[in-house]
N, C-alpha and C. Protein backbone atom coordinates (compact mmCIF):
# COMPACT_ATOMS: atom_id res chain seq x y z
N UNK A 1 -45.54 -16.98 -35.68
CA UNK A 1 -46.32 -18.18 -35.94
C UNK A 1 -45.83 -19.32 -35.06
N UNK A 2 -46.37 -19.39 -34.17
CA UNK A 2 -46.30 -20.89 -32.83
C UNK A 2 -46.21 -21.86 -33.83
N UNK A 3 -45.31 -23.11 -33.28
CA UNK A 3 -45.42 -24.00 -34.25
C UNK A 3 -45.88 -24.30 -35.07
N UNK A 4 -44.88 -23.19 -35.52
CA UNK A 4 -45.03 -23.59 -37.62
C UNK A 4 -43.40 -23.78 -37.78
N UNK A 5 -43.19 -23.88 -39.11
CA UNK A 5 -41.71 -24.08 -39.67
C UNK A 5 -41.82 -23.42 -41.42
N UNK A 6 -40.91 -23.54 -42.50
CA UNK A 6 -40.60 -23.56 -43.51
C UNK A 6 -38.85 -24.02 -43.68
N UNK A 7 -39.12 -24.97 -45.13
CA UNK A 7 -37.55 -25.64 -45.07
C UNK A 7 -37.43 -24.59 -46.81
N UNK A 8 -35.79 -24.30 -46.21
CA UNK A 8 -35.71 -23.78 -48.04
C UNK A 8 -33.79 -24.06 -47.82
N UNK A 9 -33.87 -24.05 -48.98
CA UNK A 9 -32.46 -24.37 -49.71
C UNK A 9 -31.47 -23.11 -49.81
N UNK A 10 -30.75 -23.01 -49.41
CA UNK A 10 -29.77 -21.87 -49.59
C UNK A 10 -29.64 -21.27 -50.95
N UNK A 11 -29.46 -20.23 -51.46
CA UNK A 11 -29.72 -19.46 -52.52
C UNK A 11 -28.19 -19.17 -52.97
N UNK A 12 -27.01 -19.98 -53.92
CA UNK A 12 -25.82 -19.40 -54.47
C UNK A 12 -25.34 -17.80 -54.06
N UNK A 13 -24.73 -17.35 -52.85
CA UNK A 13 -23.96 -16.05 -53.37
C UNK A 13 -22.36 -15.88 -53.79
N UNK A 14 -21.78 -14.74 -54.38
CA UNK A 14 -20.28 -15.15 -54.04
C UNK A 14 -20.05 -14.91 -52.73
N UNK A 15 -18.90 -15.69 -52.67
CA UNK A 15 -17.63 -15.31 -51.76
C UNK A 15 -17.82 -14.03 -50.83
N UNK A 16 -18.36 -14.09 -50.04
CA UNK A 16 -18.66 -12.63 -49.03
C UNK A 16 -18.12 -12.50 -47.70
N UNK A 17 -18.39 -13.85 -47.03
CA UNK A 17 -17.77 -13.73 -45.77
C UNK A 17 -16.48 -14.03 -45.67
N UNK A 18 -15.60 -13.84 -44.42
CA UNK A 18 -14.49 -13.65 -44.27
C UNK A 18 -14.63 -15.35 -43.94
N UNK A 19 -15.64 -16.13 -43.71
CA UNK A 19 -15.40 -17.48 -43.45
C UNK A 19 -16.32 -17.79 -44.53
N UNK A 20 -16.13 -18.67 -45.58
CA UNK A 20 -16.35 -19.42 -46.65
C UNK A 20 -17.57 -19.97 -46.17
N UNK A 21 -17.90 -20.38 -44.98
CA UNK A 21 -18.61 -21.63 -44.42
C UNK A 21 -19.85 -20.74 -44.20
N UNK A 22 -19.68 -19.81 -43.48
CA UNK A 22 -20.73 -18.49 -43.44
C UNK A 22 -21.61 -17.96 -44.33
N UNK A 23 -20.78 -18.33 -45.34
CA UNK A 23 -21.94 -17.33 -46.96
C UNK A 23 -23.14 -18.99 -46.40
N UNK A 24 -22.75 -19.65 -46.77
CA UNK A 24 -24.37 -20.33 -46.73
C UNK A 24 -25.19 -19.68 -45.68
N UNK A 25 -25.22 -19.31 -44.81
CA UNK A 25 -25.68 -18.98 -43.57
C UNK A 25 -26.50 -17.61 -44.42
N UNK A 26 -25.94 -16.71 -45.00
CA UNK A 26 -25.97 -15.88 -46.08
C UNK A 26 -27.46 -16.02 -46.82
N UNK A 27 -26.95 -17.14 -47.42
CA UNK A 27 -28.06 -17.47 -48.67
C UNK A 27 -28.75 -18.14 -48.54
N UNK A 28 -29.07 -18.67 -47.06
CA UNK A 28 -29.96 -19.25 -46.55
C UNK A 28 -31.30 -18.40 -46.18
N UNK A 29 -30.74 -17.09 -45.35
CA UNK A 29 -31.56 -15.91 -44.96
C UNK A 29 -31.76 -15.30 -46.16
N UNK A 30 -31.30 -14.95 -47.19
CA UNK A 30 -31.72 -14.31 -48.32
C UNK A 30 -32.87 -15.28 -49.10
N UNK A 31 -32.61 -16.81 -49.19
CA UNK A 31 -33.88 -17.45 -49.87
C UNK A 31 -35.27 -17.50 -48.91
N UNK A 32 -35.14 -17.35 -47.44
CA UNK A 32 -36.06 -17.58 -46.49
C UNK A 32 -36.92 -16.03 -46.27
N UNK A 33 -36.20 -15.42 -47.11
CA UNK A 33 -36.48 -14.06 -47.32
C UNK A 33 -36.54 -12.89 -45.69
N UNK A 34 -35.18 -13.19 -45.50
CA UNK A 34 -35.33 -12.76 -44.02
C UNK A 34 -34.94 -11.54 -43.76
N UNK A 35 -35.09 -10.97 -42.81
CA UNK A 35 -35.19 -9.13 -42.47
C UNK A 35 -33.69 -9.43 -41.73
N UNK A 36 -33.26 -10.27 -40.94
CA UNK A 36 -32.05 -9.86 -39.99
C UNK A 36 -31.89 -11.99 -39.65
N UNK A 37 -30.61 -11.72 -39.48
CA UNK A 37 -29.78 -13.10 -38.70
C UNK A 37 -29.07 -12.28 -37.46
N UNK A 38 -29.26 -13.11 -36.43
CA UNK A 38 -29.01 -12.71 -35.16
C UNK A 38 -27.82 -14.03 -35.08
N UNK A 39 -26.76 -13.53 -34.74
CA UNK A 39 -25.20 -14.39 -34.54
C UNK A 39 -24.80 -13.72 -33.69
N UNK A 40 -23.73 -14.50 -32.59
CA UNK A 40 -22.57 -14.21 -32.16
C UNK A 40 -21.61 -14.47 -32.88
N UNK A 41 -21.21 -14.62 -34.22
CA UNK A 41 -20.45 -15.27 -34.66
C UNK A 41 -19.87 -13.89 -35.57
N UNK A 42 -18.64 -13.28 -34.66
CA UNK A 42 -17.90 -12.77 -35.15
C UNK A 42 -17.61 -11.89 -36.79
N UNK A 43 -16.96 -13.16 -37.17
CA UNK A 43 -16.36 -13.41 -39.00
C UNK A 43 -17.80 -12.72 -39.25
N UNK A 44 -19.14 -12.96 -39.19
CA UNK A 44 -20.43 -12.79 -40.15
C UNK A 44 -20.73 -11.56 -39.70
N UNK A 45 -20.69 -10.89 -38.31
CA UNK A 45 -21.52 -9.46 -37.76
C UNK A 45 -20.33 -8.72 -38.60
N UNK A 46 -19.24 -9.09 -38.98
CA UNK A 46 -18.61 -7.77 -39.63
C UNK A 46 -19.12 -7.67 -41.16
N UNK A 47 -20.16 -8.67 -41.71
CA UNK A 47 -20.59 -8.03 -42.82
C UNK A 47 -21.66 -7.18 -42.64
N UNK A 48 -22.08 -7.00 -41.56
CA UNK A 48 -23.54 -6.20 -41.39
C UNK A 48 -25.06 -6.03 -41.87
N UNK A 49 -24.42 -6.09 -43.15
CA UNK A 49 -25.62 -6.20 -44.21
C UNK A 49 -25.30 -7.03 -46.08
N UNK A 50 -26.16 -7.56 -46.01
CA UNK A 50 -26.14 -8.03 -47.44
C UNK A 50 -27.25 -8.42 -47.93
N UNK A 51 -27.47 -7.34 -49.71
CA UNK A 51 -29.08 -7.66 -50.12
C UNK A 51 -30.31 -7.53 -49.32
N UNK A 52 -30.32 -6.59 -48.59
CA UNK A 52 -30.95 -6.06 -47.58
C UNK A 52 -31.29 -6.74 -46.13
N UNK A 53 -30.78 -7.92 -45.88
CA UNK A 53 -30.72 -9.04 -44.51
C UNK A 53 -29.41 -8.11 -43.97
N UNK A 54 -30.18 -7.68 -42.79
CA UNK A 54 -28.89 -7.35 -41.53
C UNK A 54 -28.40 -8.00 -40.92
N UNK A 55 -27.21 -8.12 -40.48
CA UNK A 55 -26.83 -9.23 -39.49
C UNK A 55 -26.45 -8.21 -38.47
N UNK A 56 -27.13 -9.01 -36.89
CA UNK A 56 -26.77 -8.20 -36.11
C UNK A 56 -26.47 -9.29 -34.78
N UNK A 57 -25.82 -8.33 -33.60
CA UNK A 57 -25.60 -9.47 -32.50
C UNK A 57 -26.90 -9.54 -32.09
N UNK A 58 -26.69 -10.95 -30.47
CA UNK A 58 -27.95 -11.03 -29.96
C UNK A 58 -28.49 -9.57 -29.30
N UNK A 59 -27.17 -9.00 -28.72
CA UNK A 59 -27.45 -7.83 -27.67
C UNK A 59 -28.34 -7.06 -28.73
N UNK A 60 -27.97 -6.86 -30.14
CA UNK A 60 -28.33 -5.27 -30.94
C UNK A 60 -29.75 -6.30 -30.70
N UNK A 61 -30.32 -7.10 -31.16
CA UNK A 61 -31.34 -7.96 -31.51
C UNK A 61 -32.38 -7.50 -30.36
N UNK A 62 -31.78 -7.68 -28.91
CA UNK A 62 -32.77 -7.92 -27.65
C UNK A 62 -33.05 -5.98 -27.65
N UNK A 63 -31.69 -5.04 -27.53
CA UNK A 63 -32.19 -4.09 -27.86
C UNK A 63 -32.85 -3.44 -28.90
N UNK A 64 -33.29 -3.78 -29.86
CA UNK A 64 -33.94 -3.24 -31.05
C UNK A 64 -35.31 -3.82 -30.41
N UNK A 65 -35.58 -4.97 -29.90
CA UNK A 65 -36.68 -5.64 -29.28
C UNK A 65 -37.23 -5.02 -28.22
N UNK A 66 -36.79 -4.28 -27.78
CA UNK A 66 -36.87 -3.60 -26.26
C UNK A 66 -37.57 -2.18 -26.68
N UNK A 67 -36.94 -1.85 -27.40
CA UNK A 67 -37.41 -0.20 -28.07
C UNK A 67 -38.83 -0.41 -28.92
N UNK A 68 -39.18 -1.89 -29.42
CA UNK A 68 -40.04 -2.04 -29.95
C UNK A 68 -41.60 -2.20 -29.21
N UNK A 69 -40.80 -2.44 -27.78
CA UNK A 69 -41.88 -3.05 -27.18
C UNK A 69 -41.86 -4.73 -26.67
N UNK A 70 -41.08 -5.34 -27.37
CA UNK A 70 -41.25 -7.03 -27.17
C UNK A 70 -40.28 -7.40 -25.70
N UNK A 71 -40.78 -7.91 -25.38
CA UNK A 71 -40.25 -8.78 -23.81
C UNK A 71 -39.74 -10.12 -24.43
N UNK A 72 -38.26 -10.21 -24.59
CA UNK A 72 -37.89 -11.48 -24.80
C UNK A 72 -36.94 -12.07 -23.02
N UNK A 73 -37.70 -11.36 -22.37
CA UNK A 73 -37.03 -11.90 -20.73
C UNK A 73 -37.72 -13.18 -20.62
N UNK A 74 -36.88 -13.60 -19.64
CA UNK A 74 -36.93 -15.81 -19.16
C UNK A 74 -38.06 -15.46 -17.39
């Protein structure tokens, strides 16, 4: 959806990531009801998955995109 947006509020989880600061990041994608968070951010790709949101790097991201068909090239 081309400029569009939705604002939502982070959704309470426990204590999951190895960085405290991260779970929001967490329960942000779980209230926005999201399929995957794409991070470089270390501490969070080692949870992989939580409540069915994957976290994956950009690389897994562009390749899963690639196999799909989508051109995210500049």
């Amino acid at each position: 959806m081309p400029n569009s947006f939705f604002l939502v509020w982070p959704i309470q989880v426990p204590r999951i990531a190895p960085d405290p600061d991260d779970d929001v990041v967490i329960g942000t994608a779980l209230a926005a009801k999201a399929d995957v968070v794409v991070t470089g951010d270390q501490p969070l790709l080692s949870i992989r998955e939580y409540k069915g949101v994957r976290i994956v790097s950009v690389r897994e991201a562009l390749e899963e995109a690639a196999v799909a068909g989508l051109d995210f090239s500049l």
